[in-house]
Protein backbone atom coordinates (compact mmCIF):
# COMPACT_ATOMS: atom_id res chain seq x y z
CA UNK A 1 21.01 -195.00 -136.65
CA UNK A 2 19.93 -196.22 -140.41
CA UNK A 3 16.12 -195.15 -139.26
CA UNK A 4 13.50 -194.44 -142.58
CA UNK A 5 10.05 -192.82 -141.45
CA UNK A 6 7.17 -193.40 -143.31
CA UNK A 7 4.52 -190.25 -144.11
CA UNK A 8 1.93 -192.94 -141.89
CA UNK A 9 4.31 -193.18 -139.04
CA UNK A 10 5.37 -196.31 -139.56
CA UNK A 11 9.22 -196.76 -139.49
CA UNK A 12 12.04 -199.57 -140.52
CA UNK A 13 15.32 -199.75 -139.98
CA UNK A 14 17.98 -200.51 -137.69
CA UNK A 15 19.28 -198.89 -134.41
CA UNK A 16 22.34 -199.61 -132.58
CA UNK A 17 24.21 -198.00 -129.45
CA UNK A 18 27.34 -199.05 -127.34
CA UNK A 19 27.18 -197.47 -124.54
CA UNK A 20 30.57 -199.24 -122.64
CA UNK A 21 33.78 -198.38 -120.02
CA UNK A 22 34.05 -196.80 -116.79
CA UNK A 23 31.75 -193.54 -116.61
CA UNK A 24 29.58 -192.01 -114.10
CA UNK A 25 26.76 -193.51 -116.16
CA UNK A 26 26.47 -197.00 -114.64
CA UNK A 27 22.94 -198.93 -114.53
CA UNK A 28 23.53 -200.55 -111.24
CA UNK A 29 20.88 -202.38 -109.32
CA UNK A 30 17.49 -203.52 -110.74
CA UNK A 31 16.46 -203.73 -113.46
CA UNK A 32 19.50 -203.77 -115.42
CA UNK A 33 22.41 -204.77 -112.54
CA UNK A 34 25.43 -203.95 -115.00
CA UNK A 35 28.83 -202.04 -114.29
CA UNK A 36 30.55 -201.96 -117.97
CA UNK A 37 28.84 -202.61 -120.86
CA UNK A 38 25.07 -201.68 -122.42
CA UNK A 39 24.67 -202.83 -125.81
CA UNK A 40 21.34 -202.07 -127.85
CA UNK A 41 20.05 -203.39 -131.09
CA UNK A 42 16.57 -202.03 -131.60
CA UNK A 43 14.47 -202.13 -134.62
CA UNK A 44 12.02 -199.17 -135.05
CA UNK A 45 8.62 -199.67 -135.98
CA UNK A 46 6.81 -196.44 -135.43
CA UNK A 47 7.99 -192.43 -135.66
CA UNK A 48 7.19 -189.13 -136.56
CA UNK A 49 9.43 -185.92 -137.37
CA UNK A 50 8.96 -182.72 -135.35
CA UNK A 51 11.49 -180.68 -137.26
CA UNK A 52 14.82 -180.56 -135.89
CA UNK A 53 13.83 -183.73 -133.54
CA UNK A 54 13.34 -187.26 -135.14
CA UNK A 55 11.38 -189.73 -132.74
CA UNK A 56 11.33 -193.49 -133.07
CA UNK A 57 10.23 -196.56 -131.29
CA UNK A 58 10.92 -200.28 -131.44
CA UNK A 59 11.50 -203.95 -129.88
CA UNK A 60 15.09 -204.54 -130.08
CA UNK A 61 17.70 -206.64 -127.56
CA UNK A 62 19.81 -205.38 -124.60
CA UNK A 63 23.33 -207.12 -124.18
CA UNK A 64 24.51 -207.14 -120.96
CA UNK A 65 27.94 -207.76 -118.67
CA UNK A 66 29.15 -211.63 -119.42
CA UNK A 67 26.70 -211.75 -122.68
CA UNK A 68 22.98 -212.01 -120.67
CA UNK A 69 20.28 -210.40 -123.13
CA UNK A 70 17.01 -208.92 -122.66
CA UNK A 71 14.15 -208.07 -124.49
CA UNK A 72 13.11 -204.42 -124.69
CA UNK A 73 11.68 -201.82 -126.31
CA UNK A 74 13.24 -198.69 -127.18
CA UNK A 75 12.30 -195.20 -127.32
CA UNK A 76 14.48 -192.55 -129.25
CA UNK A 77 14.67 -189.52 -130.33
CA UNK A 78 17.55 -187.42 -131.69
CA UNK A 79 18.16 -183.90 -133.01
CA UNK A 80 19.74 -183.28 -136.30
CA UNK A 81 20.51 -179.98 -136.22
CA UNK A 82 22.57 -180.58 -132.14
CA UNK A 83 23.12 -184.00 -132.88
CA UNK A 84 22.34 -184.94 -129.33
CA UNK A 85 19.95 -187.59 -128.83
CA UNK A 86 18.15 -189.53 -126.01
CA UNK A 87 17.75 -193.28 -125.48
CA UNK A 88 14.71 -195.07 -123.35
CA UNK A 89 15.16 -198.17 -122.84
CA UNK A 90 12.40 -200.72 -121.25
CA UNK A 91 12.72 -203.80 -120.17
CA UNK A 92 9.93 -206.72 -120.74
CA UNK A 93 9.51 -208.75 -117.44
């Protein structure tokens, strides 16, 4: 996350996240249909800070299994002070 938030709510920057292997996370069946690898680049055009909890939204690109890509947008938010965050992720049909 390289994410700058604007006092107006508009944001810039870039988001990335791997998410790859065998784990009991696995995005099988529609809309995603993939067993190892999720692959986001997203970059955020809106947010707003709740203090601890940063929140961020964006277009971005979803890589899939054998290199098929997507168009999405992302939603995000993260805590600074847990440094657990969470990752939405919509797909444009």
């Amino acid at each position: 996350m390289n994410v700058t938030i604007a006092d107006s709510g508009s944001a810039s920057g870039s988001f990335e996240c791997l998410m790859a292997g065998r784990s009991a996370f696995v995005l099988h069946g529609p809309p995603f249909n993939l067993s190892h690898i999720m692959d986001v680049h997203a970059t955020p055009t809106s947010g707003w800070v709740s203090w601890p909890v940063v929140h961020f939204s964006g277009p971005g690109r979803l890589t899939m299994d054998g290199g098929q890509h997507a168009s999405i947008d992302v939603i995000v938010w993260a805590n600074v002070l847990t440094q657990q965050f969470q990752l939405t992720v919509r797909r444009f049909l």
